[in-house]
Protein backbone atom coordinates (compact mmCIF):
# COMPACT_ATOMS: atom_id res chain seq x y z
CA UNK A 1 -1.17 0.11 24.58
CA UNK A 2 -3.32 2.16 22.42
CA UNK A 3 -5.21 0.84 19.25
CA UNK A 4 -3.26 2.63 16.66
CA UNK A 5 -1.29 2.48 14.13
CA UNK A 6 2.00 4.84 14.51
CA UNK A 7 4.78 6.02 11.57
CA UNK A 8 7.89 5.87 13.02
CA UNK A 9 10.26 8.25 10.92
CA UNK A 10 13.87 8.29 11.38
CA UNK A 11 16.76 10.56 8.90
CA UNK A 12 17.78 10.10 5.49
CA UNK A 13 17.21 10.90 2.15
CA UNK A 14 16.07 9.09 -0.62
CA UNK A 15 16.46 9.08 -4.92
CA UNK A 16 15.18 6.34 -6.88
CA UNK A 17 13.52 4.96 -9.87
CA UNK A 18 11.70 1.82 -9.49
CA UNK A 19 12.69 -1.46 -11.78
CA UNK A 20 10.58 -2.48 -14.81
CA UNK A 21 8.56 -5.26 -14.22
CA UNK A 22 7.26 -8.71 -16.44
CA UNK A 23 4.73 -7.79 -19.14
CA UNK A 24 0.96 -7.88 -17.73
CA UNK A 25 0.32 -11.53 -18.62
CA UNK A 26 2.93 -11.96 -16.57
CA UNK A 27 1.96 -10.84 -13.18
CA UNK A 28 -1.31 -11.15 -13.39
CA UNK A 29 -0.74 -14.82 -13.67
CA UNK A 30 1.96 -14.38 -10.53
CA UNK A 31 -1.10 -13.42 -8.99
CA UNK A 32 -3.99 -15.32 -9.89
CA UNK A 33 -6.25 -12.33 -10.65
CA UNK A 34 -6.46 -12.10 -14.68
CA UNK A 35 -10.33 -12.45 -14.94
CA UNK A 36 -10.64 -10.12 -11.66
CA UNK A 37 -8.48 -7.32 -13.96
CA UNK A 38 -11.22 -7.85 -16.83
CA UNK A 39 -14.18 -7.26 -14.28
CA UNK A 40 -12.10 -4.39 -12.57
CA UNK A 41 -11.38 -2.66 -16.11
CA UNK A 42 -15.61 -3.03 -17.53
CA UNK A 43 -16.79 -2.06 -13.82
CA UNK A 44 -14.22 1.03 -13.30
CA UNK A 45 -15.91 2.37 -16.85
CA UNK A 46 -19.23 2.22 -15.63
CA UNK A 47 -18.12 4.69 -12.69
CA UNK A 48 -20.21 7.96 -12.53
CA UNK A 49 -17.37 11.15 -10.71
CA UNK A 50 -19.81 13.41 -9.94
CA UNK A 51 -16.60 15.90 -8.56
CA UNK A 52 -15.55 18.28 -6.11
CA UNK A 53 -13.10 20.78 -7.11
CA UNK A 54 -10.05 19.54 -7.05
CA UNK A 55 -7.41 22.00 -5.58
CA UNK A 56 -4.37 22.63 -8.22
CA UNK A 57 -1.50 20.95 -7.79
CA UNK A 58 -3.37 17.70 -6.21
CA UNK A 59 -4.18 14.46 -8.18
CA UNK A 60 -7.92 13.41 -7.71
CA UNK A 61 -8.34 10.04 -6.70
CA UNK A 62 -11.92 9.97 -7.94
CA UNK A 63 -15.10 8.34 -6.92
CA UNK A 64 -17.11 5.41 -6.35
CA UNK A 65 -15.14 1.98 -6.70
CA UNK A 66 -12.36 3.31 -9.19
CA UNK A 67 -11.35 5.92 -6.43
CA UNK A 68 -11.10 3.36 -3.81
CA UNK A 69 -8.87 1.32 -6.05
CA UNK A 70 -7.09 4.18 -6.74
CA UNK A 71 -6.30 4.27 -3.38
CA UNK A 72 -4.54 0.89 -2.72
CA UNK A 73 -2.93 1.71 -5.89
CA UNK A 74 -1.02 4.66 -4.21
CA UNK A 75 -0.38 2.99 -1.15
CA UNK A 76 1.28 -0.17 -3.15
CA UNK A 77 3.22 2.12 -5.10
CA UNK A 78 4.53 3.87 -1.88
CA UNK A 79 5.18 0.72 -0.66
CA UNK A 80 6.76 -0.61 -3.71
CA UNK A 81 9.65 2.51 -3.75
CA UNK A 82 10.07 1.74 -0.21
CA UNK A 83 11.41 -1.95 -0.29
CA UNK A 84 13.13 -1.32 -3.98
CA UNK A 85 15.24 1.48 -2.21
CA UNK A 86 15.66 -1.06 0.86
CA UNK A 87 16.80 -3.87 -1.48
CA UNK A 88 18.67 -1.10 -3.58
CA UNK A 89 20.87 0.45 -0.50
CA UNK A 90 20.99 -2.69 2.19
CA UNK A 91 20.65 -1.62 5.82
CA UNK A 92 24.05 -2.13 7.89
CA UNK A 93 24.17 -5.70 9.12
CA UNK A 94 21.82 -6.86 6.72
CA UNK A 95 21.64 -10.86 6.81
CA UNK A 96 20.95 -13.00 3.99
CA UNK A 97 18.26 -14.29 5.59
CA UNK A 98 16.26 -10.34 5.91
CA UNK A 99 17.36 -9.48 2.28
CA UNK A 100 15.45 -12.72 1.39
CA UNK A 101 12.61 -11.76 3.37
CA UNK A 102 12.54 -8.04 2.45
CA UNK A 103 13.12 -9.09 -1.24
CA UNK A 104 10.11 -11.03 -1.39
CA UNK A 105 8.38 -8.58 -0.26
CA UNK A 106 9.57 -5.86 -2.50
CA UNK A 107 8.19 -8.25 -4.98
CA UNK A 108 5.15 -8.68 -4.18
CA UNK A 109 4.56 -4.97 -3.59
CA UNK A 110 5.72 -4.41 -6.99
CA UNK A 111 3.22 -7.03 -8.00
CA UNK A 112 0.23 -5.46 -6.45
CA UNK A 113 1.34 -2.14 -7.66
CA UNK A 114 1.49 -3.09 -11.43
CA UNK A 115 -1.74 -5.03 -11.00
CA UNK A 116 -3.51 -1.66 -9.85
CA UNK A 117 -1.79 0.27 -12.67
CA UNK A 118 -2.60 -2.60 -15.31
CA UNK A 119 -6.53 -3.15 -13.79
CA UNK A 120 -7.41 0.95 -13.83
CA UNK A 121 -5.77 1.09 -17.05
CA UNK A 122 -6.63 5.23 -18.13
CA UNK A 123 -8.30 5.50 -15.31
CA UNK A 124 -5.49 5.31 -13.11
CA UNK A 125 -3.54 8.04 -11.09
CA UNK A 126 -0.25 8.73 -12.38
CA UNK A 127 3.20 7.78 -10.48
CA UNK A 128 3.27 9.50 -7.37
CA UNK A 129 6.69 11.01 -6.33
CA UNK A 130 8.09 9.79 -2.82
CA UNK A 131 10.05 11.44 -0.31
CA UNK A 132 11.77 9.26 2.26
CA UNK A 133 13.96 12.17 3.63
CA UNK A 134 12.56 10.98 7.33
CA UNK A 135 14.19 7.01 6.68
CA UNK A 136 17.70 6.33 7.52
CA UNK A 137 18.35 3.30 5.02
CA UNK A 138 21.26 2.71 6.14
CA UNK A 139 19.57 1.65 9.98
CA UNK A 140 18.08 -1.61 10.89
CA UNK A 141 15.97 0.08 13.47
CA UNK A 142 14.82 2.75 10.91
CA UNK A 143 13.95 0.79 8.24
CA UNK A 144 12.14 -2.07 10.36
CA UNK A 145 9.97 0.77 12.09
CA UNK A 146 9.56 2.05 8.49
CA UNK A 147 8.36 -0.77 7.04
CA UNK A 148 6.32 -2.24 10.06
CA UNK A 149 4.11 1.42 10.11
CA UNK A 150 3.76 1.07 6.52
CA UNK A 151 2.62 -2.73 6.29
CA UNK A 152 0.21 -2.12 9.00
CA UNK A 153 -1.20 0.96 8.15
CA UNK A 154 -2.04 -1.31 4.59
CA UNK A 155 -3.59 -3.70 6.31
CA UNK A 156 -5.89 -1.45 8.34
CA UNK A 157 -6.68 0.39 5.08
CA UNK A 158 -7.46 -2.62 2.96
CA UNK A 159 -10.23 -3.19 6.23
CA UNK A 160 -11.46 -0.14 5.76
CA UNK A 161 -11.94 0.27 2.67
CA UNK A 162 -13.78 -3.09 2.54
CA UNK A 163 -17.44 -1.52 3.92
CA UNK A 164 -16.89 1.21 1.07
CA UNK A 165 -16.71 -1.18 -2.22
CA UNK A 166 -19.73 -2.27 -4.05
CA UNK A 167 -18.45 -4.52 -6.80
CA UNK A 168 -18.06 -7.95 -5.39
CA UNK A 169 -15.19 -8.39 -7.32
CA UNK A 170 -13.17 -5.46 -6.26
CA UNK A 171 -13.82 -7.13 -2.67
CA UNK A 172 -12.82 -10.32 -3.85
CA UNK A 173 -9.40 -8.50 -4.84
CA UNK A 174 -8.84 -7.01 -1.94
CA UNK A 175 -9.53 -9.74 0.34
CA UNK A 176 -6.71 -11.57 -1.76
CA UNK A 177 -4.01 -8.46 -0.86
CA UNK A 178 -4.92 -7.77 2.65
CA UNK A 179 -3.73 -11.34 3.20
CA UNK A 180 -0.63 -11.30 1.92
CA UNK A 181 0.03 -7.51 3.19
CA UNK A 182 -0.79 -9.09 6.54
CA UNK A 183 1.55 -11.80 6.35
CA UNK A 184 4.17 -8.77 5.71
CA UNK A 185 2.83 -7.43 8.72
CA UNK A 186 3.54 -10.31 10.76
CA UNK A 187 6.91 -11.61 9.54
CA UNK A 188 8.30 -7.83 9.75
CA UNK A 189 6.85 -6.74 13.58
CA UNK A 190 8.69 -10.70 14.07
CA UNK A 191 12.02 -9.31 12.48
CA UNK A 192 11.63 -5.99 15.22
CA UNK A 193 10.39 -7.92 18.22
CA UNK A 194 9.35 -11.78 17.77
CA UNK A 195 5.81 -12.73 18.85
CA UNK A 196 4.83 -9.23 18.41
CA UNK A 197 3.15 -9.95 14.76
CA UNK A 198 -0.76 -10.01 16.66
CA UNK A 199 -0.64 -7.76 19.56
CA UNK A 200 -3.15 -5.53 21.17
CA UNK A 201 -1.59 -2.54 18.91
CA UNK A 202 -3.42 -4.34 15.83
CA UNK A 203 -5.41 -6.53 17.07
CA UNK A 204 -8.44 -5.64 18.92
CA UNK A 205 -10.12 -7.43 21.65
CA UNK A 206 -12.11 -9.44 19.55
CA UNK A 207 -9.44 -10.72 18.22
CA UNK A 208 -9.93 -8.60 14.71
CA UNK A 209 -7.61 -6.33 13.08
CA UNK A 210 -7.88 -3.14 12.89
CA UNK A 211 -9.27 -0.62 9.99
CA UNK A 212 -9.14 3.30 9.01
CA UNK A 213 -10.75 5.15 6.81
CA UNK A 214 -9.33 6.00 3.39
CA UNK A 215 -9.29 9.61 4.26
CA UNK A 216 -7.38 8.87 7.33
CA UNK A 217 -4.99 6.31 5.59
CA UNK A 218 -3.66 9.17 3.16
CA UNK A 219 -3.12 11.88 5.85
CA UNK A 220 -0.62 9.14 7.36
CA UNK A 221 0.85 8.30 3.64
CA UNK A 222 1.14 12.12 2.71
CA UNK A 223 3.80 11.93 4.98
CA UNK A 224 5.79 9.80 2.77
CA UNK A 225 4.32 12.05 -0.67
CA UNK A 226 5.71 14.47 -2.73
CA UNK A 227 2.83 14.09 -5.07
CA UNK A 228 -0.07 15.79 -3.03
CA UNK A 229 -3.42 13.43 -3.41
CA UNK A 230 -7.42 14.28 -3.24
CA UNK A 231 -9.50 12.71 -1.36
CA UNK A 232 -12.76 14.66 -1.53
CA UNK A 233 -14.96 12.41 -3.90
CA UNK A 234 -13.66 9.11 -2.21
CA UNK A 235 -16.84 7.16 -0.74
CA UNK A 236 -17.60 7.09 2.82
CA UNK A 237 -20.49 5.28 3.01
């Protein structure tokens, strides 16, 4: 099987507004990472966007560290619409047990995604608009593929981005959500096919998971995107 990591789009449609969350105190605490948000906020400032034009219409990630956090930060909100529409409108045949398990993970998506927006403060992107017209809700089998694309397309883009980020403590961050995004990974390819969480589609031959560049990461997310993102003073070096 090829090294890759595949969207799997079904049919549907999709409305939604996402839930408000705790106050920051809150969920930074949930997450252990209230001096790292201090650190994130001084370092973002210090930031130099020397820009490309950005084409109208299109929301500029920006440069340097800040656009690379900028990044995750659009990929945990995507994520974060996903499983609150999930939770929201249960697939048919939904067990207790998987609305647990997806429920958790709605939460900590909605977590990470108000830690990004909380961190970047003014510096971050807006709220991107979704469009989930390709995602039956209402299937198992659509929602599972859905979610397994999504959770390891994170994981491979947290990896990536890694070699790009020069502030030790952005690294330190994202080393602390690639491992729970990979524990998503694992428990949802288990809910699809179990013992399927580490397999050659992920996992390489030296036994490391896989990574994309951010550029390459977005293309696959635009799929999921109303809002149309820039890319073109991201890092890639």
């Amino acid at each position: 099987m090829d090294n890759k990591n595949t969207l799997l789009p079904a049919h549907g449609n999709n409305s939604l507004s996402l839930p408000e969350m705790p106050g920051r105190r809150r969920f930074l605490s949930y997450l252990g990472l209230a001096a790292t948000s201090a650190t994130v906020i001084a370092a973002c400032r210090k930031d130099k966007d020397d820009k490309n034009t950005v084409p109208p219409g299109s929301i500029d990630l920006g440069a340097g560290d800040m656009g690379i956090l900028n990044c995750a930060y659009a990929l945990e909100q995507l994520e974060a619409a996903f499983y609150t529409q999930v939770i929201s409108s249960p697939f048919s045949g939904m067990t207790a047990n998987e609305q647990l398990l997806l429920t958790d993970i709605r939460d900590h998506e909605i977590a990470h995604r108000e830690f990004f927006k909380a961190a970047l403060g003014t510096m971050a992107i807006k709220s991107l608009e979704v469009n989930f017209s390709s995602v039956n809700f209402g299937s198992r089998d659509s929602v599972l593929a859905t979610a397994k694309a999504f959770e390891d397309l994170g994981v491979s883009a947290y990896n990536g981005a890694g070699q790009l980020i020069k502030n030790s403590s952005y690294l330190l961050l994202a080393g602390k959500i690639v491992s729970v995004e990979a524990r998503h990974a694992a428990l949802i390819r288990d809910l699809i096919s179990n013992g399927s969480f580490a397999d050659n589609t992920v996992v390489n031959l030296n036994g490391l998971d896989l990574s994309s560049k951010p550029t390459d990461v977005l293309a696959t997310a635009s799929v999921f995107l109303k809002s149309k993102l820039y890319a073109g003073n991201l890092p890639t070096s």
